[in-house]
PDB file of N, CA and C in Angstrom:
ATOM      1  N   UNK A   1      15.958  13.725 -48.334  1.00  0.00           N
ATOM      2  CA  UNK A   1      17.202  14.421 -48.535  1.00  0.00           C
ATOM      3  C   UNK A   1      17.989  13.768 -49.662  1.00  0.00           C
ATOM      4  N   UNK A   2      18.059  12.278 -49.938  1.00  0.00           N
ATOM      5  CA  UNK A   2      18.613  12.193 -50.773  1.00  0.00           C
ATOM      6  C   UNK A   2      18.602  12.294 -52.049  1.00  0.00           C
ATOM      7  N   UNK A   3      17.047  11.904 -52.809  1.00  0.00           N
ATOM      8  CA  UNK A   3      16.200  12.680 -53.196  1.00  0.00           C
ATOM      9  C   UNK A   3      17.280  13.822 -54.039  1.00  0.00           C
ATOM     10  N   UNK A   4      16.733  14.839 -52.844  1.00  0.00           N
ATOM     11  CA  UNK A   4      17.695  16.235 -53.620  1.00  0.00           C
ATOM     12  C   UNK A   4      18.803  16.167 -54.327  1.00  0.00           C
ATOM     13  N   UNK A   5      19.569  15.131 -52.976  1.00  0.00           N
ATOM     14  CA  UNK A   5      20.734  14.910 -53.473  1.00  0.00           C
ATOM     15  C   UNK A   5      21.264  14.750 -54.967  1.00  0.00           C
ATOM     16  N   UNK A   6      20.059  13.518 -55.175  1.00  0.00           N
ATOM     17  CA  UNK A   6      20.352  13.017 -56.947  1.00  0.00           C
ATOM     18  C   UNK A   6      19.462  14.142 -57.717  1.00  0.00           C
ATOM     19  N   UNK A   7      18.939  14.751 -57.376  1.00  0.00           N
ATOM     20  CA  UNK A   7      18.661  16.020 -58.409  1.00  0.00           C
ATOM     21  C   UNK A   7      19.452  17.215 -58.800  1.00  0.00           C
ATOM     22  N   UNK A   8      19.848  17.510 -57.395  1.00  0.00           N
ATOM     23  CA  UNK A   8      21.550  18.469 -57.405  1.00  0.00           C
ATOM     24  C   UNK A   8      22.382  18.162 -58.369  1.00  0.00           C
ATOM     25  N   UNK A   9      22.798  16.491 -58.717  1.00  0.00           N
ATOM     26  CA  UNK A   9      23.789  15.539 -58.849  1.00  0.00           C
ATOM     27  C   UNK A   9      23.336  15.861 -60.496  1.00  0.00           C
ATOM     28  N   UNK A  10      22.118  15.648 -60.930  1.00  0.00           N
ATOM     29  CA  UNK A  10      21.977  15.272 -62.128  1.00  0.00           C
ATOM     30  C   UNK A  10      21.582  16.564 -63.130  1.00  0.00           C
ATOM     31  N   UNK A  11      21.104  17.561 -62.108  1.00  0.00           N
ATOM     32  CA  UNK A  11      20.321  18.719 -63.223  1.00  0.00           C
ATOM     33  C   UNK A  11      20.628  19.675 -62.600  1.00  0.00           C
ATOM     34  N   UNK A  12      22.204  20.041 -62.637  1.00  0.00           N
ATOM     35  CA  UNK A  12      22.630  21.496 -62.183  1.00  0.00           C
ATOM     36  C   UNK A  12      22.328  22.958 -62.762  1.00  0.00           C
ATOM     37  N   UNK A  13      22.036  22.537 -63.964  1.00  0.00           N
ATOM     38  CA  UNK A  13      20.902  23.443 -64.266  1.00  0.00           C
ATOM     39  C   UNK A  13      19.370  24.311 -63.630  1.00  0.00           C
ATOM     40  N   UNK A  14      19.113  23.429 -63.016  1.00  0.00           N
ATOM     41  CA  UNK A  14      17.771  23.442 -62.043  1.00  0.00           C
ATOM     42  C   UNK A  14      18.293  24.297 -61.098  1.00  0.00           C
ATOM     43  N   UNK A  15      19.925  23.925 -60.400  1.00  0.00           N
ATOM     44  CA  UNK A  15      20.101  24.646 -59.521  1.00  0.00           C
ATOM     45  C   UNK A  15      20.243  26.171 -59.818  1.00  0.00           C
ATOM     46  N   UNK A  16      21.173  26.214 -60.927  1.00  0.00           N
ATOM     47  CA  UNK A  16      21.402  27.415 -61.479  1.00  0.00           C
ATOM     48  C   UNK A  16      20.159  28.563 -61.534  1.00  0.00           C
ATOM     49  N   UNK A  17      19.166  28.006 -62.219  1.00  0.00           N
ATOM     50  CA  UNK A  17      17.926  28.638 -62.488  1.00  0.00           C
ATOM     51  C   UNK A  17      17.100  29.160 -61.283  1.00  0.00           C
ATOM     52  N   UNK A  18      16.950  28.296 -60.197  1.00  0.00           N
ATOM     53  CA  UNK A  18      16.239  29.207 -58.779  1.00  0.00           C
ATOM     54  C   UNK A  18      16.829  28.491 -57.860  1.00  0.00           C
ATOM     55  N   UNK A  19      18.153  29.072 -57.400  1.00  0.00           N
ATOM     56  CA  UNK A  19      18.743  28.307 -56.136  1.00  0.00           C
ATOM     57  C   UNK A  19      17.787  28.321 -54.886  1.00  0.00           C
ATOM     58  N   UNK A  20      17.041  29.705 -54.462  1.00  0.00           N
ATOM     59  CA  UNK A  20      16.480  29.879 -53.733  1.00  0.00           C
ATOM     60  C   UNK A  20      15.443  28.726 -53.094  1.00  0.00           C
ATOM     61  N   UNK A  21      14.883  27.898 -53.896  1.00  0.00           N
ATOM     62  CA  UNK A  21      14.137  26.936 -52.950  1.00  0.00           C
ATOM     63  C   UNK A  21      14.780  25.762 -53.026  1.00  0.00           C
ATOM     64  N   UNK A  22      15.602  25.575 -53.075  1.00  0.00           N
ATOM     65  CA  UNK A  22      16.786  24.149 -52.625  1.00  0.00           C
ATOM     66  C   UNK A  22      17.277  24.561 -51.547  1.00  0.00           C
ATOM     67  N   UNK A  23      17.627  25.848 -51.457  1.00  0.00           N
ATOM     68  CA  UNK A  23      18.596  26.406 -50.471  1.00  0.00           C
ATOM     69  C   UNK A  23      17.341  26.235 -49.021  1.00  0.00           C
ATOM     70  N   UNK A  24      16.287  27.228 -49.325  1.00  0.00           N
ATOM     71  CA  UNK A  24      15.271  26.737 -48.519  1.00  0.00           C
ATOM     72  C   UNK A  24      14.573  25.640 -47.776  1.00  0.00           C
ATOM     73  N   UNK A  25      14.603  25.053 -49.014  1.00  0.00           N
ATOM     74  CA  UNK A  25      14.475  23.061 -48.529  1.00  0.00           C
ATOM     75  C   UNK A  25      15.565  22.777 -47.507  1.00  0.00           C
ATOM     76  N   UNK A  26      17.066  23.144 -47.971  1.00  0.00           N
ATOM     77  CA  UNK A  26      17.677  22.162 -47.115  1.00  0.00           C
ATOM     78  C   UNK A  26      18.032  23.066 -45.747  1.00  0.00           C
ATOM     79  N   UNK A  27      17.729  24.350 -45.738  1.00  0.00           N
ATOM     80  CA  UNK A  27      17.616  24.921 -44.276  1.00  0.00           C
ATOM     81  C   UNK A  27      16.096  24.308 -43.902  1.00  0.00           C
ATOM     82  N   UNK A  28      15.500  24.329 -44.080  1.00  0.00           N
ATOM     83  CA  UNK A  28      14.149  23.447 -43.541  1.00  0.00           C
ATOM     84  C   UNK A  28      14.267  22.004 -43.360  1.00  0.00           C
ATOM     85  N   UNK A  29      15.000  21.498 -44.160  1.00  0.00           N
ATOM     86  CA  UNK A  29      15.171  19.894 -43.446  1.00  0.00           C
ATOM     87  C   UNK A  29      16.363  20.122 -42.282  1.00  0.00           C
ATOM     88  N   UNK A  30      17.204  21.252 -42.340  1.00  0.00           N
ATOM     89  CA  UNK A  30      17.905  21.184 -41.184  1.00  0.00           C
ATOM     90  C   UNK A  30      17.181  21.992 -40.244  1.00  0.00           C
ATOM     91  N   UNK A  31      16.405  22.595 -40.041  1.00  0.00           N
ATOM     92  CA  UNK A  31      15.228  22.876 -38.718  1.00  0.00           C
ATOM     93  C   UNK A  31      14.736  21.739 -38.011  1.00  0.00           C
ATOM     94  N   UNK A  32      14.069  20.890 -39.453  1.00  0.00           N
ATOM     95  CA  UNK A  32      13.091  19.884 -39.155  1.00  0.00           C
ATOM     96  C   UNK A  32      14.117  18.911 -38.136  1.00  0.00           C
ATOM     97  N   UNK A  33      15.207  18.740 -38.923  1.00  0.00           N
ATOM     98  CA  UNK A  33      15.585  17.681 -38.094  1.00  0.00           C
ATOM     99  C   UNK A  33      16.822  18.004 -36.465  1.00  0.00           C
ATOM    100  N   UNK A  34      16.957  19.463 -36.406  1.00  0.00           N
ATOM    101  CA  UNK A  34      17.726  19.460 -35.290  1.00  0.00           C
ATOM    102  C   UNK A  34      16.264  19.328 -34.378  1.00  0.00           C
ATOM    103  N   UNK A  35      15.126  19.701 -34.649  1.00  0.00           N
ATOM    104  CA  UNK A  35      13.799  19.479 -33.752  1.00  0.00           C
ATOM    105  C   UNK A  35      13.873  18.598 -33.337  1.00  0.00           C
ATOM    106  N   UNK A  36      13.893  17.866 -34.393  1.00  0.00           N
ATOM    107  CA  UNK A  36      13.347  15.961 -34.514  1.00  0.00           C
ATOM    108  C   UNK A  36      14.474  15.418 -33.355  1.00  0.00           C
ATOM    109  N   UNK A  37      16.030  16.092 -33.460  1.00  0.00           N
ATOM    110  CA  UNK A  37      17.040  15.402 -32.560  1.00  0.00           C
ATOM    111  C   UNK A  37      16.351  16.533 -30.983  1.00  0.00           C
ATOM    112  N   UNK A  38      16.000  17.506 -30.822  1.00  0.00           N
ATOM    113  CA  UNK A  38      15.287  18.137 -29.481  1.00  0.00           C
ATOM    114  C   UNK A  38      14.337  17.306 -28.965  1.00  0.00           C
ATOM    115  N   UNK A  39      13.533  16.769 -29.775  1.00  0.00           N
ATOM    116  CA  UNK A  39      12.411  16.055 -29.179  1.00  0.00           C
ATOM    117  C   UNK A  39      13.546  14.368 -28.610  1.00  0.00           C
ATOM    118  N   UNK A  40      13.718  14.118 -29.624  1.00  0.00           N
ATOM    119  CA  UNK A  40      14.466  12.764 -28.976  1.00  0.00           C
ATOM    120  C   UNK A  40      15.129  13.115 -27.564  1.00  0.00           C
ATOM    121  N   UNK A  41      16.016  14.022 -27.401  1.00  0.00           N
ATOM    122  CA  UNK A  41      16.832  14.379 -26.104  1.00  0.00           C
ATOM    123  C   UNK A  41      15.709  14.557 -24.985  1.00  0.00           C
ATOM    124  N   UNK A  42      14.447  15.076 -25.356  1.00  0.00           N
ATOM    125  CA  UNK A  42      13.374  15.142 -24.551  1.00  0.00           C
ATOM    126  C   UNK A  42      12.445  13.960 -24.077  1.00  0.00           C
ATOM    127  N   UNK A  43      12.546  12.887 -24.917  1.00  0.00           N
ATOM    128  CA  UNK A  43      11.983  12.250 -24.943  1.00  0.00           C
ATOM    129  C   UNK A  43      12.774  11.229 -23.881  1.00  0.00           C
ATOM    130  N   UNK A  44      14.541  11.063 -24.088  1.00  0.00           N
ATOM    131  CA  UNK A  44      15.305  10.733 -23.340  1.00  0.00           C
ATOM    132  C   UNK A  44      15.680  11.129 -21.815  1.00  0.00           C
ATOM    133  N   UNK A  45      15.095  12.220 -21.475  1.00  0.00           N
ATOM    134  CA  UNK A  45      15.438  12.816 -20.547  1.00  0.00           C
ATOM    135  C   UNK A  45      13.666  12.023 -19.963  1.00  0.00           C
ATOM    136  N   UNK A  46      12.601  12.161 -20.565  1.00  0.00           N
ATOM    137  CA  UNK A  46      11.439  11.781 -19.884  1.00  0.00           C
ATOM    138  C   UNK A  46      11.977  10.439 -19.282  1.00  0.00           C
ATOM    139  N   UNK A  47      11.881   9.876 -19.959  1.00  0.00           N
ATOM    140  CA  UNK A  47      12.253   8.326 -19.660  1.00  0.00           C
ATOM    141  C   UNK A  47      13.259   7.925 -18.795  1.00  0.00           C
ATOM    142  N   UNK A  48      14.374   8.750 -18.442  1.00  0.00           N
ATOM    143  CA  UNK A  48      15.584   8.803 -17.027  1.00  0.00           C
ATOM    144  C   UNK A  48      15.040   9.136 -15.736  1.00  0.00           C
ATOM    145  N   UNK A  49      13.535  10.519 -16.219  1.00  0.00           N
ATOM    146  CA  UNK A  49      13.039  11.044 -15.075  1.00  0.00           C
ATOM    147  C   UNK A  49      11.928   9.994 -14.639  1.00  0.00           C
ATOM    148  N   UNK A  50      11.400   9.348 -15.594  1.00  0.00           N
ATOM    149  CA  UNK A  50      10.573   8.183 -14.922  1.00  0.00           C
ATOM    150  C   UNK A  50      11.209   7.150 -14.437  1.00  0.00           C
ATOM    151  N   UNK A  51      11.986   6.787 -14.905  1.00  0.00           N
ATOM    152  CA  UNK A  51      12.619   5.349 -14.384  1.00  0.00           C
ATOM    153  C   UNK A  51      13.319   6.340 -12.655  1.00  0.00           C
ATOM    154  N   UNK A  52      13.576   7.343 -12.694  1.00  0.00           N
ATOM    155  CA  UNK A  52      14.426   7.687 -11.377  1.00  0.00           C
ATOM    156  C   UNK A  52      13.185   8.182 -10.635  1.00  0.00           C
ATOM    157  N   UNK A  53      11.711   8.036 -10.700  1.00  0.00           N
ATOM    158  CA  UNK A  53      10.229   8.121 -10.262  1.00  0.00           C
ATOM    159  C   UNK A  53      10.051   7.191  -9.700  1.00  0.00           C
ATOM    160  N   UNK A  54       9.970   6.010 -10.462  1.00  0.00           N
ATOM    161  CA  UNK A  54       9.378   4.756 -10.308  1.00  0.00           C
ATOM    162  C   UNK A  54      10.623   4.197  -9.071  1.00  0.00           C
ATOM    163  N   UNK A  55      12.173   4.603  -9.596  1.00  0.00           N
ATOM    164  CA  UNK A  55      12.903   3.903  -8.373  1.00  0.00           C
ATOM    165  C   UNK A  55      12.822   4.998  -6.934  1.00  0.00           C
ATOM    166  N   UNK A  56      11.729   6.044  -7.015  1.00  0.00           N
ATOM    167  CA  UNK A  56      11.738   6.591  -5.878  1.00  0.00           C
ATOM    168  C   UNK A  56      10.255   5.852  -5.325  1.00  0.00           C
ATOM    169  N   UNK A  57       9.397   5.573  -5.620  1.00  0.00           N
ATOM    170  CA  UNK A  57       8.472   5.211  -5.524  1.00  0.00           C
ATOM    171  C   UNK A  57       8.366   3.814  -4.813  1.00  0.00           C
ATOM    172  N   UNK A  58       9.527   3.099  -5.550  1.00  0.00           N
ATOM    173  CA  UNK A  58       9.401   1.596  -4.984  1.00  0.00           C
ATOM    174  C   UNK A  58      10.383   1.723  -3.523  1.00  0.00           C
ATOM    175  N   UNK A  59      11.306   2.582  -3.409  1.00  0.00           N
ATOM    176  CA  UNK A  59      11.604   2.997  -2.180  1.00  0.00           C
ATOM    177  C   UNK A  59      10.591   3.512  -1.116  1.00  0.00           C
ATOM    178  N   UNK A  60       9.669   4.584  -1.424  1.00  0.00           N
ATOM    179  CA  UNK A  60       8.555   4.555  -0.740  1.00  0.00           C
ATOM    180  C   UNK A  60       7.827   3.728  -0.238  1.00  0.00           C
ATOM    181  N   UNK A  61       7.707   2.779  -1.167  1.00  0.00           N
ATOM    182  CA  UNK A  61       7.016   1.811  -1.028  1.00  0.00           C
ATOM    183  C   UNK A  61       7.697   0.750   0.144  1.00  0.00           C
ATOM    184  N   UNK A  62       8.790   0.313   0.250  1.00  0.00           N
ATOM    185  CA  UNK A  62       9.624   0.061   0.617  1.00  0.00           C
ATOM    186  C   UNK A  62       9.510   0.231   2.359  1.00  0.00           C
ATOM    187  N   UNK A  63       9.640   1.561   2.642  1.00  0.00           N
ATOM    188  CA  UNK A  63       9.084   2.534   3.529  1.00  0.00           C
ATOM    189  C   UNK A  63       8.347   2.038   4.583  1.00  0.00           C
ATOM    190  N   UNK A  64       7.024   2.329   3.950  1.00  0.00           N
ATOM    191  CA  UNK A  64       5.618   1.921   4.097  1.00  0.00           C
ATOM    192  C   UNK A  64       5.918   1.110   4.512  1.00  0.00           C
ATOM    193  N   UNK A  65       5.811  -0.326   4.239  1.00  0.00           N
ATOM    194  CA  UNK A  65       5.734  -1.742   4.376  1.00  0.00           C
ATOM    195  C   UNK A  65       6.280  -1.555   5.876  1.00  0.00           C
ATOM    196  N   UNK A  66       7.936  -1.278   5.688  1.00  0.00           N
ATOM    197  CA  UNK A  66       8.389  -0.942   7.523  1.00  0.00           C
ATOM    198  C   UNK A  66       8.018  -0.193   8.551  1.00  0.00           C
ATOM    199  N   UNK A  67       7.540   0.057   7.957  1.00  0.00           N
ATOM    200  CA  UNK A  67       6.294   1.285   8.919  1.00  0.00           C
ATOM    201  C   UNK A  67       5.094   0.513   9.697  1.00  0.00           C
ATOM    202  N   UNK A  68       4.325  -0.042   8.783  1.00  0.00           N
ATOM    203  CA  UNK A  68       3.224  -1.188   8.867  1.00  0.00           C
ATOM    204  C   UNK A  68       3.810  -1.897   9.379  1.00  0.00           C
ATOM    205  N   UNK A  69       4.794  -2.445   9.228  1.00  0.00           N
ATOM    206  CA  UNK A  69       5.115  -3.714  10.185  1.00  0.00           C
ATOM    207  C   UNK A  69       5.268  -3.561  11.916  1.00  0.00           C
ATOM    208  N   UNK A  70       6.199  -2.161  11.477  1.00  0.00           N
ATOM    209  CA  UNK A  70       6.511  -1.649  13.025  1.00  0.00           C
ATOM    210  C   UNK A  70       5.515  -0.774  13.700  1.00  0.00           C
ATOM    211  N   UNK A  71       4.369  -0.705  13.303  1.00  0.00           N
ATOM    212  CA  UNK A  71       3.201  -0.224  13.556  1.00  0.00           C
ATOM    213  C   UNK A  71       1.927  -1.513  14.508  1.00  0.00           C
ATOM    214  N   UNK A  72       2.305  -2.812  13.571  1.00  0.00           N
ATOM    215  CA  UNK A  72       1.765  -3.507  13.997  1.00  0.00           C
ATOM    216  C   UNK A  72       2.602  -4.289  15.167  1.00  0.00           C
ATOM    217  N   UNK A  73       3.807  -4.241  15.274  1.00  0.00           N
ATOM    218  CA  UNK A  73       4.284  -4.787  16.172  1.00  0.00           C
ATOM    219  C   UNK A  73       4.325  -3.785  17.882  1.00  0.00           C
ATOM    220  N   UNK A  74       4.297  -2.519  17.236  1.00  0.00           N
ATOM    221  CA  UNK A  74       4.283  -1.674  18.678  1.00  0.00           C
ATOM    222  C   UNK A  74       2.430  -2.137  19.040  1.00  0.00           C
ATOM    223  N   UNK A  75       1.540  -2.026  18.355  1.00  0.00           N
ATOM    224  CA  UNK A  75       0.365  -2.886  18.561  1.00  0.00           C
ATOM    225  C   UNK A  75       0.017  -3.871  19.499  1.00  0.00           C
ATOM    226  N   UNK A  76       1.336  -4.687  18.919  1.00  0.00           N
ATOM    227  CA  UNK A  76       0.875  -6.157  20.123  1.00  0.00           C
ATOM    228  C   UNK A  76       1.334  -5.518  21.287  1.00  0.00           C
ATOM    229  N   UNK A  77       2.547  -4.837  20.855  1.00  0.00           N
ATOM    230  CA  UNK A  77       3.142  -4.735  22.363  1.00  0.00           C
ATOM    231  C   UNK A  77       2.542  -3.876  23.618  1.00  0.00           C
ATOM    232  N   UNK A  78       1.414  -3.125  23.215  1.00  0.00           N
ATOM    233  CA  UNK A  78       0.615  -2.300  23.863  1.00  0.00           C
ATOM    234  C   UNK A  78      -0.356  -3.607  24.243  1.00  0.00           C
ATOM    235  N   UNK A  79      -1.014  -4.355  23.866  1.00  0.00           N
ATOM    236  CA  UNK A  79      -1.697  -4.979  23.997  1.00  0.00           C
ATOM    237  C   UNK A  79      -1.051  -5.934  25.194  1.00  0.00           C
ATOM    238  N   UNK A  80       0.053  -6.651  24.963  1.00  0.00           N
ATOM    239  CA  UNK A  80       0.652  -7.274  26.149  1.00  0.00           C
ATOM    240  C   UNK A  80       0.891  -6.285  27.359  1.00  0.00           C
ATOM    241  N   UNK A  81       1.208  -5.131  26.957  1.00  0.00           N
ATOM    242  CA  UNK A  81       1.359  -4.301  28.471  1.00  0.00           C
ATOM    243  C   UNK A  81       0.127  -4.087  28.663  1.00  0.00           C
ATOM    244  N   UNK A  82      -0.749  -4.193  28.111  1.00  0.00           N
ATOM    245  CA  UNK A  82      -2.821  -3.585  29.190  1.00  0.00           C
ATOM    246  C   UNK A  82      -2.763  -5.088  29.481  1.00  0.00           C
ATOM    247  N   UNK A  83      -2.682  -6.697  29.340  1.00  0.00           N
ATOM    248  CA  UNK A  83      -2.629  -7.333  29.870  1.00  0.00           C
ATOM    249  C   UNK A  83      -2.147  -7.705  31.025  1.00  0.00           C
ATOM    250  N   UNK A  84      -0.612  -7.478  30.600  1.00  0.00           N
ATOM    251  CA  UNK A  84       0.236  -7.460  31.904  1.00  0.00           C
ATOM    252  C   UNK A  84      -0.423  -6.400  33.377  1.00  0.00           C
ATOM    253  N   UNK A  85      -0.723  -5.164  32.882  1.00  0.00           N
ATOM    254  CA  UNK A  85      -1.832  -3.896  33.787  1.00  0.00           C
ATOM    255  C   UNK A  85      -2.242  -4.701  34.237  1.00  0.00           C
ATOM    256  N   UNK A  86      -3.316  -5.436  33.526  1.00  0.00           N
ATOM    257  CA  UNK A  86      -4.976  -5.958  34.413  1.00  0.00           C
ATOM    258  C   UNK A  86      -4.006  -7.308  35.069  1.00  0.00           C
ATOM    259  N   UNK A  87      -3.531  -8.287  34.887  1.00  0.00           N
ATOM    260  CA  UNK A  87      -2.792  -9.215  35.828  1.00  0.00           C
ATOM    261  C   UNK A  87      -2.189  -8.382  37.185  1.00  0.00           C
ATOM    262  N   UNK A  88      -1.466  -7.655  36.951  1.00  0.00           N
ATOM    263  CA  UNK A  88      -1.092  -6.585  37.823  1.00  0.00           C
ATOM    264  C   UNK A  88      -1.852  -5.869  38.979  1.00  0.00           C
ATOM    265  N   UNK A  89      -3.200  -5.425  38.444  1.00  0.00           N
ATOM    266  CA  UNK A  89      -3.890  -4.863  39.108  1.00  0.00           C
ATOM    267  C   UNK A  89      -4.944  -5.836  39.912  1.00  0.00           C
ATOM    268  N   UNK A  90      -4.845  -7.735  39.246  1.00  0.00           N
ATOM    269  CA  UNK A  90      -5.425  -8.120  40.116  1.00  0.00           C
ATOM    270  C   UNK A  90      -4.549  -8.961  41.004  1.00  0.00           C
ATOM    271  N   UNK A  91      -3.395  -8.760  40.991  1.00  0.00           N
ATOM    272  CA  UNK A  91      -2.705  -9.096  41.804  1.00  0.00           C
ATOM    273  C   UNK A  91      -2.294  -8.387  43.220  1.00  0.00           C
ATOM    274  N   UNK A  92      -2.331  -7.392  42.842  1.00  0.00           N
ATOM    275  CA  UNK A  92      -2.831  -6.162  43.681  1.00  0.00           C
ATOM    276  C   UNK A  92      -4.130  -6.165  44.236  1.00  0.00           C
ATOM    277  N   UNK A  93      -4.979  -6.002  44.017  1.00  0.00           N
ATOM    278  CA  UNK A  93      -6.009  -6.032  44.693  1.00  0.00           C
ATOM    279  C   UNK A  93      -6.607  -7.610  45.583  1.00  0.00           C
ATOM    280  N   UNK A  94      -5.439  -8.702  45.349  1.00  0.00           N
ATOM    281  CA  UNK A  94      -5.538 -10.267  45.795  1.00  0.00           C
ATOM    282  C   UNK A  94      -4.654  -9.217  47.194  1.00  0.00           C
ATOM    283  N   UNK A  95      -3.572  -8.502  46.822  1.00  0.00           N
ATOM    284  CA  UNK A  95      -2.752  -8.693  47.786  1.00  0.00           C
ATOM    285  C   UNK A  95      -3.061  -7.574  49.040  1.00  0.00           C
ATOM    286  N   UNK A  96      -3.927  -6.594  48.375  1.00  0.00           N
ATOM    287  CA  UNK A  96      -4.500  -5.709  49.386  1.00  0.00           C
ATOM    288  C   UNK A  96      -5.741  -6.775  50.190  1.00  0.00           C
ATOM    289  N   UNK A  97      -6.656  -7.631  50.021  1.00  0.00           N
ATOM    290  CA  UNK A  97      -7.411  -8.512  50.696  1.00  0.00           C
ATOM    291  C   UNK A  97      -6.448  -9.026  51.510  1.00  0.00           C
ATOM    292  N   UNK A  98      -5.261  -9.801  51.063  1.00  0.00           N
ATOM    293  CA  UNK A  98      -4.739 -10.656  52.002  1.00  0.00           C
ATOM    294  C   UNK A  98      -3.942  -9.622  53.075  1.00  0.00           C
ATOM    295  N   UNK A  99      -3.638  -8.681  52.877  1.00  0.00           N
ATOM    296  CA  UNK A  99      -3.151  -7.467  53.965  1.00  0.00           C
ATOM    297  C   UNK A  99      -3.938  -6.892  54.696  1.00  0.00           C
ATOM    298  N   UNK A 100      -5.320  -7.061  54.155  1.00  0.00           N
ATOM    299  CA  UNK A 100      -6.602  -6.603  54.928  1.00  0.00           C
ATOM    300  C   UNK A 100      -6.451  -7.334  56.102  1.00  0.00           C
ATOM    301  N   UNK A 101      -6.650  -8.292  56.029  1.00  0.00           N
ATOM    302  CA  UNK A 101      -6.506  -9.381  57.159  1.00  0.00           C
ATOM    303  C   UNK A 101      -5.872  -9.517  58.354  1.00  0.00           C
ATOM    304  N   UNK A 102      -4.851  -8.626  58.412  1.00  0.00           N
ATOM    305  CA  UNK A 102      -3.603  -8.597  59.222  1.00  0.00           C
ATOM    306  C   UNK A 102      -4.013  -6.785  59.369  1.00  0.00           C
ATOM    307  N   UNK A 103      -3.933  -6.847  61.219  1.00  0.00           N
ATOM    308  CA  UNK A 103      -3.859  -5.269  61.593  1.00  0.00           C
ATOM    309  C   UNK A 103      -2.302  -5.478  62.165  1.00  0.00           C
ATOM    310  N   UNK A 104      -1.774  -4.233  61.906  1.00  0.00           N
ATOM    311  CA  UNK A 104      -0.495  -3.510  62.598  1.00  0.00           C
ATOM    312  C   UNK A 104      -0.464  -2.564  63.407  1.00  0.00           C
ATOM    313  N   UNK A 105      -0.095  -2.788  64.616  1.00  0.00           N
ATOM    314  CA  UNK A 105      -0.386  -1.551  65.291  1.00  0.00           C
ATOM    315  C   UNK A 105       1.371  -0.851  65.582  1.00  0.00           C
ATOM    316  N   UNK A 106       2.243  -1.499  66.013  1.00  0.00           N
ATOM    317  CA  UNK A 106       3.572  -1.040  66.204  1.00  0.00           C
ATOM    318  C   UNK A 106       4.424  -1.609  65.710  1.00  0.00           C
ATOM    319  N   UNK A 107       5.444  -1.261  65.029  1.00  0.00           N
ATOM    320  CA  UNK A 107       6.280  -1.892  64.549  1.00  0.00           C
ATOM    321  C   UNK A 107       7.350  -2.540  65.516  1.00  0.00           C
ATOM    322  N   UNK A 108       7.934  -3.576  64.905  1.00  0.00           N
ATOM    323  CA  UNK A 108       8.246  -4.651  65.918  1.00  0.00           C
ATOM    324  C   UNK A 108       7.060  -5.868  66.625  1.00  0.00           C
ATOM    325  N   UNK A 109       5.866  -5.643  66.894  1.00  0.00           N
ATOM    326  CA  UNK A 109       5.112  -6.585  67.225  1.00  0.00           C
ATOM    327  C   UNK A 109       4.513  -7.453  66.009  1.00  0.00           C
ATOM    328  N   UNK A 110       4.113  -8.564  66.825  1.00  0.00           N
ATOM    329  CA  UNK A 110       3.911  -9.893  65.513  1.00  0.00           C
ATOM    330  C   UNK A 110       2.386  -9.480  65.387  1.00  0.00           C
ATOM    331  N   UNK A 111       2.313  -9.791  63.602  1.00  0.00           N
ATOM    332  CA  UNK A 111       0.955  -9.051  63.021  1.00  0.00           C
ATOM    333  C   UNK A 111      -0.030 -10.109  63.172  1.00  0.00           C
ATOM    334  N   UNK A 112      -1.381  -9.484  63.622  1.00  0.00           N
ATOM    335  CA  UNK A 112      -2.303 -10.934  63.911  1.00  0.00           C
ATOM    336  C   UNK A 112      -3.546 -10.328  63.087  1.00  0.00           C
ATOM    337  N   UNK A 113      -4.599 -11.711  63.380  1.00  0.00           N
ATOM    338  CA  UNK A 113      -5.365 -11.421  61.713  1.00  0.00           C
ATOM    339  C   UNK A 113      -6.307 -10.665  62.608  1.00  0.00           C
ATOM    340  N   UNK A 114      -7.276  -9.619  61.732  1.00  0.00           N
ATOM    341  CA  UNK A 114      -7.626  -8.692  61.951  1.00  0.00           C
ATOM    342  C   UNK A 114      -9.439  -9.792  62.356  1.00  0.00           C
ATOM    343  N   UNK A 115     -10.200  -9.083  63.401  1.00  0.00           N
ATOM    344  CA  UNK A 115     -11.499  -9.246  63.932  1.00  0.00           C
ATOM    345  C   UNK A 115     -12.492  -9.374  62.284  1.00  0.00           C
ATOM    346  N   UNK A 116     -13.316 -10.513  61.991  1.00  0.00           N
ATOM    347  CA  UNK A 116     -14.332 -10.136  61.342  1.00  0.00           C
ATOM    348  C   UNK A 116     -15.771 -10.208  61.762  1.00  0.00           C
TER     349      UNK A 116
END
């Protein structure tokens, strides 16, 4: 552009003689460059939409991790309750033997151990 400029500047003659492709030139460098400023705004807008990607992403991520954690912790805790079950169930079955032992016939009378 500037270029032109100093040719405008120096050989107005030139202009005189075929305005038509100066005039042309400089509507074409003003195409070229309101583009050139479209693409930049585009290019700016990519780069807001990635960075506001990437900070959705690391939130996801974020997520996850608490998920997994609380995934693995409801884990154990299933695991301690089927433990606690089977303690349970052989405590129960200790305490049905030791009740075996003892017949009841009426309530109020003292329980005595059962015939083996």
């Amino acid at each position: 552009m500037r270029s032109s400029r100093l040719l405008w500047c120096r050989r107005p003659q030139v202009w005189k003689k075929s305005p038509r492709p100066f005039a042309r030139a400089l509507i074409t460098l003003k195409k070229i460059s309101e583009r050139v400023q479209k693409v930049a705004n585009l290019v700016d807008e990519m780069a807001s939409a990635t960075t506001e990607q990437s900070s959705g992403i690391e939130e996801i991520n974020r997520a996850m991790t608490q998920l997994e954690e609380v995934t693995q912790q409801n884990a154990a805790l299933v695991e301690e309750v089927a433990a606690a079950s089977r303690s349970l169930d052989e405590q129960a079955e200790e305490m049905a033997e030791m009740i075996g032992k003892y017949q009841v016939h009426d309530v109020g009378t003292t329980p005595r151990l059962a015939s083996s």
